[in-house]
N, C-alpha and C. Protein backbone atom coordinates (compact mmCIF):
# COMPACT_ATOMS: atom_id res chain seq x y z
N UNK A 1 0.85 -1.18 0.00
CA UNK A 1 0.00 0.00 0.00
C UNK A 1 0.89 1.24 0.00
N UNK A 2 0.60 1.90 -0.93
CA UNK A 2 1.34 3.68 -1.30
C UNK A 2 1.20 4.31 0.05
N UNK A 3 2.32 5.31 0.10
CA UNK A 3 2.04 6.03 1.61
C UNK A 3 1.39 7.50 0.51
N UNK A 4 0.66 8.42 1.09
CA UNK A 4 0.39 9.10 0.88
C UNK A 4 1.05 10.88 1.47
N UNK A 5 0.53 12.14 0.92
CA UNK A 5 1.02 13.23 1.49
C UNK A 5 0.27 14.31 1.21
N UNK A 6 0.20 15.19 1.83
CA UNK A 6 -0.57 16.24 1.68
C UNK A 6 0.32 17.56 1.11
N UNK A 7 -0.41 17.79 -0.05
CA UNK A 7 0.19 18.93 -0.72
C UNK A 7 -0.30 20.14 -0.79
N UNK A 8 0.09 21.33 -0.52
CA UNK A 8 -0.70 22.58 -0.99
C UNK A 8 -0.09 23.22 -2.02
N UNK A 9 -0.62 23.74 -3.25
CA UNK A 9 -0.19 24.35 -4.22
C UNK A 9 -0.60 26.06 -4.11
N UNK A 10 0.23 26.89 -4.13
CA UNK A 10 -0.03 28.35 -4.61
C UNK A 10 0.33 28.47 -5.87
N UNK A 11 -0.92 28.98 -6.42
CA UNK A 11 -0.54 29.90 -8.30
C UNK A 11 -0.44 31.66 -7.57
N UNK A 12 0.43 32.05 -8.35
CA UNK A 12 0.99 33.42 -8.18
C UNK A 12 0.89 33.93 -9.18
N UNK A 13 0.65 35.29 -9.70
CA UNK A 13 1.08 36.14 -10.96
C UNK A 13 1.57 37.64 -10.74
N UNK A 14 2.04 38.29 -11.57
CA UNK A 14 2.05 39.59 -11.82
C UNK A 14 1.03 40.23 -13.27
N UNK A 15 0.44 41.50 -13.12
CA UNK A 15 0.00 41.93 -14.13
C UNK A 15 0.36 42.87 -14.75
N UNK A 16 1.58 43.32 -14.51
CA UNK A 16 2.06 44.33 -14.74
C UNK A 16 3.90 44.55 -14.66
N UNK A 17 4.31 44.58 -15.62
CA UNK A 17 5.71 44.99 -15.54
C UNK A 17 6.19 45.86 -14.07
N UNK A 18 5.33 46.65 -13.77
CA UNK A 18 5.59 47.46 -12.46
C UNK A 18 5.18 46.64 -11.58
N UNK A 19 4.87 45.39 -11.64
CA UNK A 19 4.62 44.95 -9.97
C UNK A 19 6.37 44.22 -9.49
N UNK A 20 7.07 44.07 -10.49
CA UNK A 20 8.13 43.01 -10.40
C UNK A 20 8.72 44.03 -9.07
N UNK A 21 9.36 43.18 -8.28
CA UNK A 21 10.16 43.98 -7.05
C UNK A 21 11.30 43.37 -7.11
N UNK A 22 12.65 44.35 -8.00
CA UNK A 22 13.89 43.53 -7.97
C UNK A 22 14.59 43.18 -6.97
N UNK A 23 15.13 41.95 -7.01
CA UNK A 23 16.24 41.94 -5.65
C UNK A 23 16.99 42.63 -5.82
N UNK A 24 18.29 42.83 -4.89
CA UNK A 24 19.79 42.93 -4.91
C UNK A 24 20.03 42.51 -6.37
N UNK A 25 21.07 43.31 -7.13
CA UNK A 25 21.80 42.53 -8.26
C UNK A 25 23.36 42.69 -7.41
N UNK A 26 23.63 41.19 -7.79
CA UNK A 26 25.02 40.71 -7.04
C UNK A 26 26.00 42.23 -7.95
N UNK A 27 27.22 42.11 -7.13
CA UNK A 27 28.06 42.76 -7.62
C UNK A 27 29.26 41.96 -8.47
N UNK A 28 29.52 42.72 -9.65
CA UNK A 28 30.72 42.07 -10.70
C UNK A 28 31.32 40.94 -9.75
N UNK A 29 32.01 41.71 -9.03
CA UNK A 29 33.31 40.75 -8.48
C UNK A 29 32.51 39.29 -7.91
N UNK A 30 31.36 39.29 -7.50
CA UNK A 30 31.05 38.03 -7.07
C UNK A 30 31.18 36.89 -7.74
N UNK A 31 30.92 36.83 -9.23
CA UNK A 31 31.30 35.88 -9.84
C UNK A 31 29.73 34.98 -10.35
N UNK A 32 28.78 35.76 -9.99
CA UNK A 32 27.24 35.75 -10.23
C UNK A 32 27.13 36.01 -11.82
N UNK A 33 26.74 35.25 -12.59
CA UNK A 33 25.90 35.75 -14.05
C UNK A 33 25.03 35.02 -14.49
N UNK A 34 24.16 35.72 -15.09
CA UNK A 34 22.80 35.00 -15.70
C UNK A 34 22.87 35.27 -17.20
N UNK A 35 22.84 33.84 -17.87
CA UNK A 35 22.76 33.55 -19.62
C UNK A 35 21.78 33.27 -19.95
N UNK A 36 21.29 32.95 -21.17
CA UNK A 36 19.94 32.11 -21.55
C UNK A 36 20.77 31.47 -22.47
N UNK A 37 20.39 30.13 -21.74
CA UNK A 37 20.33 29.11 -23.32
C UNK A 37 20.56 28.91 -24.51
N UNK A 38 20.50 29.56 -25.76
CA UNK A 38 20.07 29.62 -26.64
C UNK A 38 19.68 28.76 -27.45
N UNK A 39 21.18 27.61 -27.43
CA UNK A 39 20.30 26.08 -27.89
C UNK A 39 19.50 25.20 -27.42
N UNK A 40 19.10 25.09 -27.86
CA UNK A 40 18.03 23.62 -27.24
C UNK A 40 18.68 22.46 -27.13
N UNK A 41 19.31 22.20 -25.69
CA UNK A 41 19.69 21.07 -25.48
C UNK A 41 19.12 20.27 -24.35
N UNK A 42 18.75 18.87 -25.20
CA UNK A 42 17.65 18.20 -23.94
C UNK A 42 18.55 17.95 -22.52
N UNK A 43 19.73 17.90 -22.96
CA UNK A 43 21.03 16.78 -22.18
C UNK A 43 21.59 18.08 -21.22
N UNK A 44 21.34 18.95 -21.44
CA UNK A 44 21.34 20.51 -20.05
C UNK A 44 20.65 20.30 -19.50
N UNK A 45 18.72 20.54 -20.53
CA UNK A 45 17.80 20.64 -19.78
C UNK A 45 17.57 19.62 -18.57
N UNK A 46 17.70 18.59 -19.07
CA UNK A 46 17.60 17.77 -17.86
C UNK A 46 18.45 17.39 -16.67
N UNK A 47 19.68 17.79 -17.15
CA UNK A 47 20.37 18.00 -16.55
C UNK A 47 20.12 18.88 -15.24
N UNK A 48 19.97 20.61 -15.12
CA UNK A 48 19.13 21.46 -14.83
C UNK A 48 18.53 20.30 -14.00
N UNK A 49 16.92 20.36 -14.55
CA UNK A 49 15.53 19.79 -13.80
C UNK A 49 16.22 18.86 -12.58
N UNK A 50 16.98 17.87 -13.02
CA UNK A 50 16.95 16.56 -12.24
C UNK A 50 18.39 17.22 -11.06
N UNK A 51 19.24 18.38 -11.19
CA UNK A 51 19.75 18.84 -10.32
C UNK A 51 19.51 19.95 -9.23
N UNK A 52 18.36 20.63 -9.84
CA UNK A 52 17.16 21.76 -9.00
C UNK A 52 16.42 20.71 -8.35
N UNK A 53 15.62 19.87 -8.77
CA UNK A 53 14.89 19.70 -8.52
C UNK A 53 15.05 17.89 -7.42
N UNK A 54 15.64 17.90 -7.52
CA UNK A 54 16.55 15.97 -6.60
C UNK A 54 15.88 16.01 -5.44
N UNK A 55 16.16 17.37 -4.87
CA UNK A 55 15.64 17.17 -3.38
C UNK A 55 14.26 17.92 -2.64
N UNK A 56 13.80 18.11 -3.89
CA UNK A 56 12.29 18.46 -3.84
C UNK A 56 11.13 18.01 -4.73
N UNK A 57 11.92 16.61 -4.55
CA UNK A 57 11.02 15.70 -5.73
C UNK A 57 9.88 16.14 -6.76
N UNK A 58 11.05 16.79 -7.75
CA UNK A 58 10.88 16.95 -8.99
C UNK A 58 10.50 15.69 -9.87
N UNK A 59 9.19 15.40 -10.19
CA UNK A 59 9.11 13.71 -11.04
C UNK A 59 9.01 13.94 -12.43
N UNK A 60 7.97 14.94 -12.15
CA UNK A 60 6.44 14.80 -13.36
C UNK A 60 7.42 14.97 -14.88
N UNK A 61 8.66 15.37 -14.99
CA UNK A 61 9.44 15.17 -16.34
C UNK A 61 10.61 13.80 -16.67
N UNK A 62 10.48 13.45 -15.14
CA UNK A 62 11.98 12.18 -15.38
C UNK A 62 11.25 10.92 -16.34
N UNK A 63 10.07 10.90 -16.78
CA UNK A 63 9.71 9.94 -17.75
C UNK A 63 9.91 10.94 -18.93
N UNK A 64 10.34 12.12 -19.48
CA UNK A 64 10.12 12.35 -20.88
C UNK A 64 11.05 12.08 -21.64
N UNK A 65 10.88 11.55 -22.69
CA UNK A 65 11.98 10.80 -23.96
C UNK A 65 12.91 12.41 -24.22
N UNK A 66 13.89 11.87 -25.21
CA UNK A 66 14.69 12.67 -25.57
C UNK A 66 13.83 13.84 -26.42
N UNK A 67 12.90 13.17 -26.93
CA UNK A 67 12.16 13.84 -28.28
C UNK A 67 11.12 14.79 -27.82
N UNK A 68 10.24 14.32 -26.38
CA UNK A 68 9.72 15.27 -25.55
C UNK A 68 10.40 16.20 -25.51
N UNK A 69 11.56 16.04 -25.02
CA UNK A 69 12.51 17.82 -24.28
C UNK A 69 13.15 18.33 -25.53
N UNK A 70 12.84 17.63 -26.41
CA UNK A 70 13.45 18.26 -27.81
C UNK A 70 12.40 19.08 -28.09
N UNK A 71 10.78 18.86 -28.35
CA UNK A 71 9.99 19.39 -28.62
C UNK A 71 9.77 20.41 -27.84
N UNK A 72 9.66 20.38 -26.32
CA UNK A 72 9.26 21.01 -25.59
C UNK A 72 10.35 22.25 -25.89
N UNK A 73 11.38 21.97 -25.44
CA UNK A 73 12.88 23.01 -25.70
C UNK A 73 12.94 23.95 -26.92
N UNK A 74 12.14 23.25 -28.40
CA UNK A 74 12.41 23.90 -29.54
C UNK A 74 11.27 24.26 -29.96
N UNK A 75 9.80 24.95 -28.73
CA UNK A 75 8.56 25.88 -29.22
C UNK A 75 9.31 27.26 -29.22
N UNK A 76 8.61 28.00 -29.92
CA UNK A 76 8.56 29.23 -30.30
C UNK A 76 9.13 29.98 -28.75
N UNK A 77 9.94 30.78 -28.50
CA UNK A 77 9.92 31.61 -27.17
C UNK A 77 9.82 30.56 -25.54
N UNK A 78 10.03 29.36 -25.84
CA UNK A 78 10.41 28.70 -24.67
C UNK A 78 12.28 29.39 -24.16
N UNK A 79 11.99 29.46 -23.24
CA UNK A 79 13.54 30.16 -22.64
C UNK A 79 13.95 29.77 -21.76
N UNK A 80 15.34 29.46 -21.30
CA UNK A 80 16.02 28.76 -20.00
C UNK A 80 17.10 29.90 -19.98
N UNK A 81 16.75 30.37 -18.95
CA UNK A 81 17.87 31.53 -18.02
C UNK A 81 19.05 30.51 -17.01
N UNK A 82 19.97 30.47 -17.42
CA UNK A 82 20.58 30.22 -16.15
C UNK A 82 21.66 30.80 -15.23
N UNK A 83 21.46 30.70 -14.25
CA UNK A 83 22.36 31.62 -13.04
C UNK A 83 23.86 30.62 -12.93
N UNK A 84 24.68 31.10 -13.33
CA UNK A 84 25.97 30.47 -12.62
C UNK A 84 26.84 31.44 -12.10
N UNK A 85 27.67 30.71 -10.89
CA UNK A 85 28.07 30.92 -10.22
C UNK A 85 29.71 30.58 -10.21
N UNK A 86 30.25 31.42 -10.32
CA UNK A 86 31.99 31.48 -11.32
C UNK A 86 32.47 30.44 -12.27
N UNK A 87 31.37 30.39 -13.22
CA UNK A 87 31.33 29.70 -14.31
C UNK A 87 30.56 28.40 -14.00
N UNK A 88 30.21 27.56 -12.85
CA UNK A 88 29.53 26.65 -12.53
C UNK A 88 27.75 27.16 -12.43
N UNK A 89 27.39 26.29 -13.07
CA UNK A 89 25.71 26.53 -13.33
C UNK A 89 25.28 25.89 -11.57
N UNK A 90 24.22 27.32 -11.15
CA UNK A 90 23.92 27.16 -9.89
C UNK A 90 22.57 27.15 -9.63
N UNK A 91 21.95 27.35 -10.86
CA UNK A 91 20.11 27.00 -11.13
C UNK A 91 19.58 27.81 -12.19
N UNK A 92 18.36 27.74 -12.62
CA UNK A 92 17.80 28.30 -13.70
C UNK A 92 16.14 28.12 -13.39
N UNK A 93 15.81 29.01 -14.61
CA UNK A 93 14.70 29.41 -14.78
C UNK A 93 13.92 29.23 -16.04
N UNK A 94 12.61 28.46 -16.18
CA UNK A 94 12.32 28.53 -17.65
C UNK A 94 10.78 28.76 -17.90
N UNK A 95 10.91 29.99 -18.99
CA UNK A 95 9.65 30.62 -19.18
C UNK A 95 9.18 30.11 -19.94
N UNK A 96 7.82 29.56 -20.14
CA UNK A 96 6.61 28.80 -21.08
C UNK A 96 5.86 29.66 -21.68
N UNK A 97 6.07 30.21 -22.52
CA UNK A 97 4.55 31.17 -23.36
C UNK A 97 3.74 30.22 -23.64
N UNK A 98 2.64 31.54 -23.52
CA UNK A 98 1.16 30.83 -23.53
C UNK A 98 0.55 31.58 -24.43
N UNK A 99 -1.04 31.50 -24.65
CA UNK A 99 -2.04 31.93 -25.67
C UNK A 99 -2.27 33.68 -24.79
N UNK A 100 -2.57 34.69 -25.46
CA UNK A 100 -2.99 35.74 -24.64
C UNK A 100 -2.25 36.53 -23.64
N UNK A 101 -0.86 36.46 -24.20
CA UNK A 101 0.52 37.21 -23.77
C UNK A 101 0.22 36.62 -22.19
N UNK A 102 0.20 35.86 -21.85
CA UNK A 102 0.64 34.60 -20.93
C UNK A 102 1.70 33.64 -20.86
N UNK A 103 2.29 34.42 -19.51
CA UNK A 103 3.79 33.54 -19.66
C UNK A 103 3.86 32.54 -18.28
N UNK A 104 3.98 31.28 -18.38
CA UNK A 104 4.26 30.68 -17.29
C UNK A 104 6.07 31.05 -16.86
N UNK A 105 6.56 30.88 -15.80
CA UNK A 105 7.60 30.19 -15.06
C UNK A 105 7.20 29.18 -14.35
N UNK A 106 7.54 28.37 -15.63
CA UNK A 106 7.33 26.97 -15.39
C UNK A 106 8.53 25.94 -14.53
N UNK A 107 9.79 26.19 -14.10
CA UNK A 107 10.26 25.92 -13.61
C UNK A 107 11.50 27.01 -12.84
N UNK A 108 11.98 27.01 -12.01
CA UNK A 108 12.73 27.72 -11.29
C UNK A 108 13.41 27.19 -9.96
N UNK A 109 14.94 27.34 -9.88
CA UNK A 109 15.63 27.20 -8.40
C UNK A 109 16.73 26.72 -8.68
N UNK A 110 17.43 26.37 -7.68
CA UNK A 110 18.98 26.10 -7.60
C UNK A 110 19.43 24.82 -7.16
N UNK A 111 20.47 25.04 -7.25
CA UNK A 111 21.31 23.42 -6.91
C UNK A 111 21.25 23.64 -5.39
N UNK A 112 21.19 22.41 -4.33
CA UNK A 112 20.94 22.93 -3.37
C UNK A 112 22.22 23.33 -2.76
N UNK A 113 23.65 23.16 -3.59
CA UNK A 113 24.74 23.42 -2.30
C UNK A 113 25.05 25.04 -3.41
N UNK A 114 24.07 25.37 -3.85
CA UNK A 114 24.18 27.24 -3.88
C UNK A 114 22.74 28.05 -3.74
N UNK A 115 21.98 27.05 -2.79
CA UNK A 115 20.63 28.07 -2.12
C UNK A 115 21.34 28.87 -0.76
N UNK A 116 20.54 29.85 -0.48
CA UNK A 116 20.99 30.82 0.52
C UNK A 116 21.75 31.91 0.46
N UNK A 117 22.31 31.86 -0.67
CA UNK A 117 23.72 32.80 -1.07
C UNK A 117 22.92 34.32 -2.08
N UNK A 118 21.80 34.19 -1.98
CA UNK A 118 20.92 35.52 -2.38
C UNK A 118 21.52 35.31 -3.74
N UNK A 119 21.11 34.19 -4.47
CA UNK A 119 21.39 33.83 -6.25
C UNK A 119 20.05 34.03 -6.54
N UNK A 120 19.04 33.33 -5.69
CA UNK A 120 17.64 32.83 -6.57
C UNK A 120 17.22 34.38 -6.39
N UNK A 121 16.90 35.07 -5.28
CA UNK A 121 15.76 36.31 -5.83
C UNK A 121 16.07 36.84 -6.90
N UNK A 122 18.16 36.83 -6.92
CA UNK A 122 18.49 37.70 -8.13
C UNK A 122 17.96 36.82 -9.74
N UNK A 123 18.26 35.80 -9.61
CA UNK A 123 17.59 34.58 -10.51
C UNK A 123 15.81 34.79 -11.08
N UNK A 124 14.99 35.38 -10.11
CA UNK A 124 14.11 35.20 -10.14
C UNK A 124 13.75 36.54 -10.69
N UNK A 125 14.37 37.88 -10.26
CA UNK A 125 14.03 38.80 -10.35
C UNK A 125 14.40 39.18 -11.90
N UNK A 126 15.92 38.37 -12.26
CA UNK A 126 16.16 38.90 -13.58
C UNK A 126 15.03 38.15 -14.64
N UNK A 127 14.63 36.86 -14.52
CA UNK A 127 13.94 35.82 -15.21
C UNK A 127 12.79 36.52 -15.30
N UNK A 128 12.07 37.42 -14.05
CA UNK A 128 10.64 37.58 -14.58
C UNK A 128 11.02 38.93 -15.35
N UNK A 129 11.82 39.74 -15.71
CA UNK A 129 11.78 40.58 -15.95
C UNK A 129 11.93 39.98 -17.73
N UNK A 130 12.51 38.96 -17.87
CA UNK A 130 12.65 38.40 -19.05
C UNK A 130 11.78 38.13 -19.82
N UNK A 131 10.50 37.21 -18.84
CA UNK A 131 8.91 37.43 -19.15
C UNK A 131 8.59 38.58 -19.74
N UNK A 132 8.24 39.47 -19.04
CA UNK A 132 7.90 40.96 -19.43
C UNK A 132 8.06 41.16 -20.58
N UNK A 133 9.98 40.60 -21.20
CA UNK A 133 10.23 41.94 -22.53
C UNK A 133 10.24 40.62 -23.56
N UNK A 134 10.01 39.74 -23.32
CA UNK A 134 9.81 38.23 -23.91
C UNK A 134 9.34 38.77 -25.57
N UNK A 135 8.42 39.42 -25.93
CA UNK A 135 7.71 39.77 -27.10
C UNK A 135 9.01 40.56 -27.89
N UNK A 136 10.00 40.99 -26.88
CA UNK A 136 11.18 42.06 -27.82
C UNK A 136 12.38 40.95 -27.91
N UNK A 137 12.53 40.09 -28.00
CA UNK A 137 13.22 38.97 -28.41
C UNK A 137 12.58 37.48 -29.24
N UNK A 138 10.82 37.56 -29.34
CA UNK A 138 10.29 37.20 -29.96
C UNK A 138 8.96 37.96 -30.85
N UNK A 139 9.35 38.89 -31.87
CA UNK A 139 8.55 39.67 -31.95
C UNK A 139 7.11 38.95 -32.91
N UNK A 140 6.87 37.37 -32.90
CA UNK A 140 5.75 37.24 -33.61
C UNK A 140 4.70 37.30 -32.10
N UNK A 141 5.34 37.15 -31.28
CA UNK A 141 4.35 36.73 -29.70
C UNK A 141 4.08 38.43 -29.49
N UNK A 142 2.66 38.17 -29.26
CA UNK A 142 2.01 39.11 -28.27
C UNK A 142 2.90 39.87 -27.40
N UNK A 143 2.47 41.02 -27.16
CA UNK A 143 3.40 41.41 -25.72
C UNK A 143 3.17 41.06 -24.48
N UNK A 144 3.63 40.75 -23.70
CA UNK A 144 3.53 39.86 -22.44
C UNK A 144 2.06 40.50 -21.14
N UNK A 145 1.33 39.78 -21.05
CA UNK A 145 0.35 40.82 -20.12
C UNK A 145 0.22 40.10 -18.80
N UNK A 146 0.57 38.98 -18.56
CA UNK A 146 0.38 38.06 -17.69
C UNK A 146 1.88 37.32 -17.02
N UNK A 147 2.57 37.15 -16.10
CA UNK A 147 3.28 36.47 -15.58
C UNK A 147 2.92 34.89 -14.70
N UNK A 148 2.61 34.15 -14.82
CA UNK A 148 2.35 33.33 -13.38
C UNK A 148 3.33 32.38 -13.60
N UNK A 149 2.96 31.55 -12.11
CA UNK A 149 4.10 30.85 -11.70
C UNK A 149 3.32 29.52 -10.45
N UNK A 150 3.47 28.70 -10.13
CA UNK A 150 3.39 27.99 -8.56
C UNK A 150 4.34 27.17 -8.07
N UNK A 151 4.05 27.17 -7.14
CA UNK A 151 4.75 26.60 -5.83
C UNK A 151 4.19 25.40 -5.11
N UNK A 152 4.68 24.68 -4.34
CA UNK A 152 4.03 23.80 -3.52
C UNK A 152 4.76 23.53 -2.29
N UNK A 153 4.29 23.37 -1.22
CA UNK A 153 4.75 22.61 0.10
C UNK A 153 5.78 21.69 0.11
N UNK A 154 6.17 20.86 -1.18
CA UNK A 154 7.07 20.16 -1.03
C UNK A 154 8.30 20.69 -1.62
N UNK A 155 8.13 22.21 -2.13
CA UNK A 155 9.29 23.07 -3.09
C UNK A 155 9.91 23.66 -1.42
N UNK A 156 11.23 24.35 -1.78
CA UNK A 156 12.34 25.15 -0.59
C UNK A 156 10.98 25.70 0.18
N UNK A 157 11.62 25.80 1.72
CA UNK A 157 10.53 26.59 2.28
C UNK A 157 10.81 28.10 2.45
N UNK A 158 11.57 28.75 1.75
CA UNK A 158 11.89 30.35 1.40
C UNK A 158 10.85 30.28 0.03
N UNK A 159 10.51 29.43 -0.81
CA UNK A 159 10.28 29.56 -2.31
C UNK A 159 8.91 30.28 -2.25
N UNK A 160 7.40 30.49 -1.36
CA UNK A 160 6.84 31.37 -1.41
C UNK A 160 7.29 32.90 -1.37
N UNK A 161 7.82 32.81 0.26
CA UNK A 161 8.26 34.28 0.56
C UNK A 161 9.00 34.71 -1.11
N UNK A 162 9.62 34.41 -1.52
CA UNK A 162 10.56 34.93 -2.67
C UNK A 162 9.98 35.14 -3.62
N UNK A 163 8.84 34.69 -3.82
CA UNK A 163 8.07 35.13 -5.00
C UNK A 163 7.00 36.46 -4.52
N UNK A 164 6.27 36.22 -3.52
CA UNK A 164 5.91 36.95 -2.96
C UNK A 164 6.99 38.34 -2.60
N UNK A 165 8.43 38.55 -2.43
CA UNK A 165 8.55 39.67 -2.49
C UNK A 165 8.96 40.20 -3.44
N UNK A 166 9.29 39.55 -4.23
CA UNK A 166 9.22 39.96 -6.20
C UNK A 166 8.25 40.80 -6.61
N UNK A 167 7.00 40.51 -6.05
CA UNK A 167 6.02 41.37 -6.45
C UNK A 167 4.64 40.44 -6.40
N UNK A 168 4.61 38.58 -6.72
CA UNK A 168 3.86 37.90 -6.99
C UNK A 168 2.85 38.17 -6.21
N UNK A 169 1.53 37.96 -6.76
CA UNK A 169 0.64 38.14 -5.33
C UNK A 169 -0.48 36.64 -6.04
N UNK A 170 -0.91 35.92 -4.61
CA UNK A 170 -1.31 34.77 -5.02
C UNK A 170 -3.00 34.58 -5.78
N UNK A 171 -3.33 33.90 -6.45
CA UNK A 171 -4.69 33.74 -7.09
C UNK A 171 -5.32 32.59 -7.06
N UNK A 172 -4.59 31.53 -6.55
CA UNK A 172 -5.34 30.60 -6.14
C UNK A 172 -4.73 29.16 -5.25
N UNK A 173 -5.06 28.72 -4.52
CA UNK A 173 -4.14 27.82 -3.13
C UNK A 173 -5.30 26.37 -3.36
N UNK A 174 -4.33 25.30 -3.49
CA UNK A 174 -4.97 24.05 -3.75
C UNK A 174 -4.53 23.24 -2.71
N UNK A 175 -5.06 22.05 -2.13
CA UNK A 175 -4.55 21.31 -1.24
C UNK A 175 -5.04 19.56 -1.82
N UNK A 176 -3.98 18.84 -1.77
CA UNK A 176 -4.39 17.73 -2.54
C UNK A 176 -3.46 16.38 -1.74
N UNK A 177 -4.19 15.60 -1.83
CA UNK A 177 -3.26 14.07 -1.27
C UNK A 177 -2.77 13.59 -2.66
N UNK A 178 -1.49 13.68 -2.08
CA UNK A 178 -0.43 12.99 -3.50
C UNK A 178 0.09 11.92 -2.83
N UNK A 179 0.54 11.02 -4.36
CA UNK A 179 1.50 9.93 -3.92
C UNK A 179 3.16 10.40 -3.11
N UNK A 180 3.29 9.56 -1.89
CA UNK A 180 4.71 9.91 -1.69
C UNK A 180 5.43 9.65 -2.41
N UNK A 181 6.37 9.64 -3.40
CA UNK A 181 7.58 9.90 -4.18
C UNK A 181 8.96 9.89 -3.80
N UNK A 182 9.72 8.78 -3.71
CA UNK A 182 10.97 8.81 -3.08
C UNK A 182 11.68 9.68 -4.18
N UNK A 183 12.53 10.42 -3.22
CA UNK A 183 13.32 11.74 -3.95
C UNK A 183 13.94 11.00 -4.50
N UNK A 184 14.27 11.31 -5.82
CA UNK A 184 15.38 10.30 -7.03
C UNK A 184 16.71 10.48 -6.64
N UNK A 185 17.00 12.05 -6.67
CA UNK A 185 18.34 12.18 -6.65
C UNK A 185 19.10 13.29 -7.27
N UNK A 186 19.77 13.68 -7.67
CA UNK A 186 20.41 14.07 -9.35
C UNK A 186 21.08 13.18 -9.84
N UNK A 187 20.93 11.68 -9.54
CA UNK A 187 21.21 10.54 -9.91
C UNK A 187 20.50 9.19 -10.15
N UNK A 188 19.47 9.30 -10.40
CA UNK A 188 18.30 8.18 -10.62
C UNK A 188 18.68 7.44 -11.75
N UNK A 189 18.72 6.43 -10.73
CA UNK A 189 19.43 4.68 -10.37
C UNK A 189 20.42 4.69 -9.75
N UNK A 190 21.10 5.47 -9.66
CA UNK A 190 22.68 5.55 -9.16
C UNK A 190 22.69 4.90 -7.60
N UNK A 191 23.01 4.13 -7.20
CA UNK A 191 23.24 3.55 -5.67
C UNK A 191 24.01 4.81 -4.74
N UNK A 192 22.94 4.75 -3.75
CA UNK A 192 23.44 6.07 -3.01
C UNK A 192 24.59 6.46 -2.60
């Protein structure tokens, strides 16, 4: 018999370029920079997911084929920001356009041995701002009118507050019994 868990989900958005509340931007010398992607590579992307996400049991993508994250990776204005940290990648961010200048941040956060070090608000703060001008680096898309994003109980327990002082303000809170999920890893199969 499955053990079970109780989950609560927050959806968050911004409606407005002026709601974003930037963090701190690190200073040069720290060794802090944020890139985007540009190619579509599944073998990052997952890379990324399954290293953000190990210890906050990240699942719902570790079944997608190569050809999934190929597809998914190579829509129109899909974007992966990532934050590294003196040349080592220390988490990322990836924006999903939608129908009706609707942009998800569909994924977001860090490796966990570089949470705390004030990367993610700056991470978060530069990424949504990326949302925003998203239409001036893809000029067939709409201009951006919508931001959202969620969270859940089993994500970092800073990961509300941080969106929330970005600017997010919440629109809707779900509570659901999920399957428990043994955390994979950033190594699933790998013997511990």
């Amino acid at each position: 018999m499955s053990s079970t868990v109780t989950v609560t989900t927050w959806s968050l958005e911004q409606t407005s370029p002026s709601d974003l509340s930037p963090a701190h931007t690190p200073d040069a010398e720290s060794g802090i920079r944020i890139a985007r992607a540009e190619v579509p590579s599944p073998e990052f992307s997952r890379f990324l997911y399954t290293a953000v996400g190990a210890d906050v049991t990240w699942t719902d993508r570790l079944g997608w084929t190569y050809a999934r994250w190929r597809e998914f990776l190579e829509r129109p204005a899909v974007e992966t920001w990532v934050a590294y940290d003196r040349g080592t990648p220390a988490g990322y961010l990836e924006l999903d356009p939608q129908p009706e200048g609707n942009v998800e941040i569909s994924y977001f956060g860090l490796i966990a041995a570089f949470r705390g070090r004030r990367i993610g608000g700056h991470l978060l703060s530069y990424g949504t701002a990326r949302a925003w001008d998203l239409a001036e680096r893809w000029p067939e898309r709409e201009p951006t009118r919508r931001v959202w994003l969620h969270t859940c109980s089993k994500d970092g327990p800073h990961a509300l507050a941080n969106y929330r002082r970005r600017g997010f303000r919440l629109f809707d809170t779900r509570t659901e019994e999920e399957a428990d999920i043994p955390t994979p890893g950033p190594w699933p199969g790998a013997a511990a």
